[in-house]
Protein backbone atom coordinates (compact mmCIF):
# COMPACT_ATOMS: atom_id res chain seq x y z
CA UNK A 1 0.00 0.00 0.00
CA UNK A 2 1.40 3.42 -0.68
CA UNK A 3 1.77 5.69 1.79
CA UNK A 4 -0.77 8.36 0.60
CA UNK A 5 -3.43 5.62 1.29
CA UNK A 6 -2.50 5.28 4.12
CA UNK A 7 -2.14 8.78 5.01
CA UNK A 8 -5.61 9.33 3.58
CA UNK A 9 -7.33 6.43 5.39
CA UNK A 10 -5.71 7.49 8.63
CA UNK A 11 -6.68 11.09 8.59
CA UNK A 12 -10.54 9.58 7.92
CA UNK A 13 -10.05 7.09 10.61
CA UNK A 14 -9.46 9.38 12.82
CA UNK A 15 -11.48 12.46 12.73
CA UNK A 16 -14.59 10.37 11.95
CA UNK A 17 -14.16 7.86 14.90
CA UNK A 18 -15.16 10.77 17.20
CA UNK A 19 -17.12 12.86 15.44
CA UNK A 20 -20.65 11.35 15.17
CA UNK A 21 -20.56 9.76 11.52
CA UNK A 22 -19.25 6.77 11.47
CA UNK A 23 -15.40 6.08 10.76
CA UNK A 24 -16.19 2.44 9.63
CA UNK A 25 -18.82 3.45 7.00
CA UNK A 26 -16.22 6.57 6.15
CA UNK A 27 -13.75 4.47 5.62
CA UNK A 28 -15.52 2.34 3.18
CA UNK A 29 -16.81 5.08 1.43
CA UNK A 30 -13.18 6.70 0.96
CA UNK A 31 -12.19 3.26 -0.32
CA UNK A 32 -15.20 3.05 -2.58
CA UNK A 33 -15.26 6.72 -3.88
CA UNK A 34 -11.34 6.60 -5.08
CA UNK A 35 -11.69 2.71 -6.38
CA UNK A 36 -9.39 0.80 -3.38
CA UNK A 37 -10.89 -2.21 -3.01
CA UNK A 38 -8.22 -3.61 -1.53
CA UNK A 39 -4.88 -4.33 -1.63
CA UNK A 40 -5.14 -8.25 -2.27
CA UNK A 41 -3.84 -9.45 0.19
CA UNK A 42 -5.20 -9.74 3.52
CA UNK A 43 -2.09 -9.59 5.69
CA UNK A 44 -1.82 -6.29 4.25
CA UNK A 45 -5.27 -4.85 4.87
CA UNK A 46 -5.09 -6.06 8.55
CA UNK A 47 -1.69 -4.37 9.07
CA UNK A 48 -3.97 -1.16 8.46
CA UNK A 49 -6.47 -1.81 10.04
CA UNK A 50 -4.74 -2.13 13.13
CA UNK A 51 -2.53 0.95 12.83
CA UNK A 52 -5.54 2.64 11.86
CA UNK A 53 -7.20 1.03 15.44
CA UNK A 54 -3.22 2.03 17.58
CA UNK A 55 -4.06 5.63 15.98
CA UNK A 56 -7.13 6.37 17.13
CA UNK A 57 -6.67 4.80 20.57
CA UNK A 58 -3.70 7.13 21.45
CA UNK A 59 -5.74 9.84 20.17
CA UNK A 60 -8.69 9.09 22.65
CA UNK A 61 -5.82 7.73 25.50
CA UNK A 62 -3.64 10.95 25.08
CA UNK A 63 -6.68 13.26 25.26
CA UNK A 64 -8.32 12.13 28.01
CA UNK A 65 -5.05 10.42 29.99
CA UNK A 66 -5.66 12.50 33.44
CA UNK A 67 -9.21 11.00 33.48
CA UNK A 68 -8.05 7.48 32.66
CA UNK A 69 -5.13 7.38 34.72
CA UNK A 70 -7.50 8.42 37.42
CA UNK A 71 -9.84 5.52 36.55
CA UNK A 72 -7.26 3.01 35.98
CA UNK A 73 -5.53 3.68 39.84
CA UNK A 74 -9.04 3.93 41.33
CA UNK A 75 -10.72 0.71 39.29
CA UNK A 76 -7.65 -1.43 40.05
CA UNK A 77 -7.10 0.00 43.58
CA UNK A 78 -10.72 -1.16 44.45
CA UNK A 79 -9.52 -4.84 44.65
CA UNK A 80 -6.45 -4.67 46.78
CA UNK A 81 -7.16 -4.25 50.61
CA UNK A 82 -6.51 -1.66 52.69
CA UNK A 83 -5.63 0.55 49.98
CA UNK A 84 -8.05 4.21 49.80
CA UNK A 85 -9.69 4.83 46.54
CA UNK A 86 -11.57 7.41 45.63
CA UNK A 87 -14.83 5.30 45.09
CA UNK A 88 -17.05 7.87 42.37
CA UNK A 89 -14.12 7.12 40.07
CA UNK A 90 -13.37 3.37 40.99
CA UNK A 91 -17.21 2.62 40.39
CA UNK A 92 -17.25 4.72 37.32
CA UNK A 93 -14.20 2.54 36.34
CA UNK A 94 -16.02 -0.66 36.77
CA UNK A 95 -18.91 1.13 34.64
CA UNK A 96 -16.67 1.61 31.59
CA UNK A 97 -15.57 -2.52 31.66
CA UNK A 98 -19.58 -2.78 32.02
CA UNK A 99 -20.37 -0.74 28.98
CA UNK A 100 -17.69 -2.57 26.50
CA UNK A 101 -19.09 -6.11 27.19
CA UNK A 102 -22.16 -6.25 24.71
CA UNK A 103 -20.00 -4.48 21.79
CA UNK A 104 -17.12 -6.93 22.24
CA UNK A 105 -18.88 -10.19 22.51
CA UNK A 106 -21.44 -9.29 19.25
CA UNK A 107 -18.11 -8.18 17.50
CA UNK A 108 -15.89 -11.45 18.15
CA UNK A 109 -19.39 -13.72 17.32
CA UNK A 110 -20.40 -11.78 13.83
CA UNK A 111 -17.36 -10.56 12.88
CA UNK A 112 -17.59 -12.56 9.38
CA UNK A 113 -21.52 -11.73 8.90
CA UNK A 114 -20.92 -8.07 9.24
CA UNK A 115 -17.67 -8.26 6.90
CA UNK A 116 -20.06 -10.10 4.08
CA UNK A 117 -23.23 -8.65 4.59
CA UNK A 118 -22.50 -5.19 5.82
CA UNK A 119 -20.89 -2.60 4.75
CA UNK A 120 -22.20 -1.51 1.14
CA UNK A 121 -22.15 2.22 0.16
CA UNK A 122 -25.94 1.66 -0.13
CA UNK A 123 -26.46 -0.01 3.50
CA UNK A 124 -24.12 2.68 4.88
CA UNK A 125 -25.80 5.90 3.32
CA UNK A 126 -29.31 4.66 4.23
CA UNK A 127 -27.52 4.17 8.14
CA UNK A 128 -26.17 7.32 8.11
CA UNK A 129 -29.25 9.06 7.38
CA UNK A 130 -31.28 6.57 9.49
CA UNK A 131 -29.11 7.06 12.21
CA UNK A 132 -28.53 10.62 12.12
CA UNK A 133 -31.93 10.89 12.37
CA UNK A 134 -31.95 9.03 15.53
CA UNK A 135 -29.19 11.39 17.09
CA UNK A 136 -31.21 14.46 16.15
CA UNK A 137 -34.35 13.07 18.34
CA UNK A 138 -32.36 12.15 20.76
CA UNK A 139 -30.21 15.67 21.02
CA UNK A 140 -34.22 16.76 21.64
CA UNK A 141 -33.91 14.93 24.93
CA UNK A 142 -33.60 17.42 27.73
CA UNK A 143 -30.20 16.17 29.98
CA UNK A 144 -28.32 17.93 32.32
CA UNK A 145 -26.78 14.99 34.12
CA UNK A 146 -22.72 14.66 34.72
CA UNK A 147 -20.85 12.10 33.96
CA UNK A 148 -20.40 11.61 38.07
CA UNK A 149 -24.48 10.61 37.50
CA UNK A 150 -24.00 7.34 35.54
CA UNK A 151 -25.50 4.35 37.06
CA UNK A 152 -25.38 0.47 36.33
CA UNK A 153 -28.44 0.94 34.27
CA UNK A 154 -27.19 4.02 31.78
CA UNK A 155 -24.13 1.98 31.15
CA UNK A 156 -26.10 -1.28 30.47
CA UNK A 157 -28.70 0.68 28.30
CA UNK A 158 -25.34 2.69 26.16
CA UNK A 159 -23.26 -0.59 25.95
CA UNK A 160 -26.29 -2.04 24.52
CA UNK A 161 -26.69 0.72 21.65
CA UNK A 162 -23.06 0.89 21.06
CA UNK A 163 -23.60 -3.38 19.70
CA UNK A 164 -25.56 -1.03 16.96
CA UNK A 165 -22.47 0.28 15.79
CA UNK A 166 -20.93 -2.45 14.35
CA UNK A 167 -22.64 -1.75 11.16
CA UNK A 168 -20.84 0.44 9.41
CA UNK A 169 -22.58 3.86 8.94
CA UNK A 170 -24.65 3.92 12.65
CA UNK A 171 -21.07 5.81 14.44
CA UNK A 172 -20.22 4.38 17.79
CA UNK A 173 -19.62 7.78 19.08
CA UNK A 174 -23.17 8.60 17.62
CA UNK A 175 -25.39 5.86 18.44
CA UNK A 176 -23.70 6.15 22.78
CA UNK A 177 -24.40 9.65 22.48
CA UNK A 178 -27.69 9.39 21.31
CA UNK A 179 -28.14 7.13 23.99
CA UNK A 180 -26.20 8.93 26.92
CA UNK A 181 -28.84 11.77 25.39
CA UNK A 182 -31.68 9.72 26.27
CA UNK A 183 -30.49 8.85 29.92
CA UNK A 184 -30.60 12.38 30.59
CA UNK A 185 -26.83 12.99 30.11
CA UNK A 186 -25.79 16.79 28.90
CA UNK A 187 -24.51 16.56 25.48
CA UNK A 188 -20.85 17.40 26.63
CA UNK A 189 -21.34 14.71 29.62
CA UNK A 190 -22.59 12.12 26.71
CA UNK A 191 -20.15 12.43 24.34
CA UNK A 192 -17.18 12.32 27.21
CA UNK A 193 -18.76 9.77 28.25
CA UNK A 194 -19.07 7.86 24.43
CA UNK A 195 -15.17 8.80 24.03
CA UNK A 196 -13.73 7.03 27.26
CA UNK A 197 -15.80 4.19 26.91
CA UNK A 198 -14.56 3.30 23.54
CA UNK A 199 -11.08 3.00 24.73
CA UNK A 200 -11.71 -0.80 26.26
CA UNK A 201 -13.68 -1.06 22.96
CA UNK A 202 -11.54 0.51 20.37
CA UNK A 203 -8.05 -1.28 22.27
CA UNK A 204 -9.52 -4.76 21.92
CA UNK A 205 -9.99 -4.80 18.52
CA UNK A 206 -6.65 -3.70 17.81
CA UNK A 207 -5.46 -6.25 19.97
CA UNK A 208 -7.71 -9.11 17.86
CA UNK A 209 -6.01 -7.73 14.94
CA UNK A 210 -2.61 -8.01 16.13
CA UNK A 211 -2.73 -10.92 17.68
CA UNK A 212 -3.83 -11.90 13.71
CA UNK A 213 -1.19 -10.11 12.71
CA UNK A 214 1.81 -11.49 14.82
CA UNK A 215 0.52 -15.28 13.69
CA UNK A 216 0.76 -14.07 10.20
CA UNK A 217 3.67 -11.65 10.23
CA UNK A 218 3.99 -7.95 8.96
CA UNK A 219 4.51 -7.91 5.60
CA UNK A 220 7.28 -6.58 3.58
CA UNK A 221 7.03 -2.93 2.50
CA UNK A 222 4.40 -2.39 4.38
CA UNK A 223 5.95 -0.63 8.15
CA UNK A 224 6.00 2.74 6.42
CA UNK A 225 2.38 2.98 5.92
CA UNK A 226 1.60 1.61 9.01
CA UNK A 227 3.84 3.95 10.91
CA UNK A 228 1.98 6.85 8.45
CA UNK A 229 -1.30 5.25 9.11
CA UNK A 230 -0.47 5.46 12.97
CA UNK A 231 0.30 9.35 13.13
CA UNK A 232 -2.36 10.59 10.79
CA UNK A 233 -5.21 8.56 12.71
CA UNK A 234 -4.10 10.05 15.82
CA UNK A 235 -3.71 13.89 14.78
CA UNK A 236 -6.73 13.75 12.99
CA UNK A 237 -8.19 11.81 16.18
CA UNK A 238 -6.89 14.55 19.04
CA UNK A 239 -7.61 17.21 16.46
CA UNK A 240 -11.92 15.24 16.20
CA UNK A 241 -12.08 15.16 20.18
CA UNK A 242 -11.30 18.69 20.51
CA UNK A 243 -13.50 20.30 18.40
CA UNK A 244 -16.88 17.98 19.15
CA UNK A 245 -16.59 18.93 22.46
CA UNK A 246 -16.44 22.64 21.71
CA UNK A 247 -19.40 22.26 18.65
CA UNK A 248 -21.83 20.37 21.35
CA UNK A 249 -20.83 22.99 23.98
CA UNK A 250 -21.75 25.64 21.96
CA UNK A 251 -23.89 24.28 19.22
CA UNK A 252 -25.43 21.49 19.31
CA UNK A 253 -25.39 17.55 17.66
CA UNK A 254 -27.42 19.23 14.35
CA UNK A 255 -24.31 20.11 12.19
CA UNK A 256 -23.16 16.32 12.23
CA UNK A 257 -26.50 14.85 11.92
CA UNK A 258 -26.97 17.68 8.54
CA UNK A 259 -23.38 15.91 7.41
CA UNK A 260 -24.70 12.99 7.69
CA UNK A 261 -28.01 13.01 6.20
CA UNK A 262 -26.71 15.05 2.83
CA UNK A 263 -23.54 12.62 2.64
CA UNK A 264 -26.43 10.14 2.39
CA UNK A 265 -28.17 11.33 -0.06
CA UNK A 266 -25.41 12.23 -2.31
CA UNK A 267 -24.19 8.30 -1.97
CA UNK A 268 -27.76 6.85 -2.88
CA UNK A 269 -27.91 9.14 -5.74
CA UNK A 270 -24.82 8.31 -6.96
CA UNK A 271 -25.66 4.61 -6.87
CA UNK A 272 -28.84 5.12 -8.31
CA UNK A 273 -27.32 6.36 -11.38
CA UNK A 274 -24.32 4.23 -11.35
């Protein structure tokens, strides 16, 4: 793969794993638009994959580390005696783990149903629009809660919507905000919440990747675009974080769910006439 691919795929990766549209369906859409179907070989398109995965996950780790350091110490100090915790973050800790079961298992059980039956541009622009939708009725939802608020149930009820995502087009980001929108969160509360919680999520598929990768070995001529892949997935990712927060502080969801909904449109039109 040359290194412009990558450099292309990474920058997509990455802004569009935190904003609200879907960095799957994106991704597919980038390869279908410029005619990559693939490099041939599928060593090679897993190498990508999981430096596009590394990229993104030190964008969302390097962003937020105060916050996950803090949860890390606290979630792992809960289970050694005697030692003091603060307990809001060790049970928010435990709340995260909570939220990535139900995305994890349905993504190690259908991982080869959604690869062949998912994933067309036609299936992703009706999902976009279908799902954008569904994160403009939810932004409707009045919330005010912190992310201090979350109980059992709210991380039960986003894990559960965040199994939605594995069809590419719905957004993980999008589809847990929609739903942390729903449980009353404020939008800045949900989508914190939507971008810490994909860490467990986001690091173990790259690790099911590499572990596919190390039993097949990194192919020749291929580091550079990894290593390419890598840094523009994570700029682009730091660079996605940043502003969401400040558009949904100030704004409001609307301007990604308008994206969405005219991206769409302009895919199903240009299937429709070929």
């Amino acid at each position: 793969m040359p290194w412009w691919q990558a450099l292309v795929l990474g920058l997509v990766q990455g802004a569009t794993e935190f904003w609200p549209v879907s960095s799957s369906g994106h991704l597919e859409l980038t390869r279908w638009a410029f005619g990559w179907d693939g490099t041939g070989s599928d060593s090679v398109d897993q190498a990508v994959d999981v430096a596009l995965h590394l990229g993104t996950l030190v964008a969302v780790v390097g962003y937020f580390r105060h916050d996950i350091v803090a949860l890390v110490r606290a979630g792992i100090g809960s289970f050694m005696p005697g030692r003091t915790v603060d307990e809001g973050s060790a049970r928010l800790a435990r709340l995260y783990v909570v939220s990535a079961i139900p995305a994890s298992l349905a993504g190690v059980i259908f991982e080869d149903l959604i690869g062949d039956r998912l994933g067309t541009p036609t299936i992703i622009a009706v999902s976009l629009i279908v799902f954008g939708v569904v994160l403009f009725w939810a932004d409707r939802a009045p919330g005010t809660r912190d992310v201090s608020s979350v109980g059992l149930r709210d991380a039960l009820a986003i894990g559960a919507a965040q199994v939605l995502a594995l069809n590419p087009g719905t957004s993980r980001s999008g589809i847990t905000i929609a739903a942390g929108r729903l449980c009353g969160l404020s939008r800045d509360a949900a989508a914190r919440f939507a971008f810490v919680m994909g860490v467990p999520v986001i690091a173990g598929a790259g690790v099911w990747k590499l572990v596919g990768l190390a039993r097949d070995g990194v192919p020749d001529g291929v580091v550079s675009a990894m290593v390419v892949g890598v840094a523009a997935a994570t700029v682009s990712g730091v660079a996605a974080v940043w502003a969401t927060l400040r558009i949904v502080q100030r704004v409001s969801f609307t301007p990604f769910v308008a994206y969405r909904v005219v991206l769409g449109a302009v895919v199903l039109v240009v299937v429709a006439v070929g």
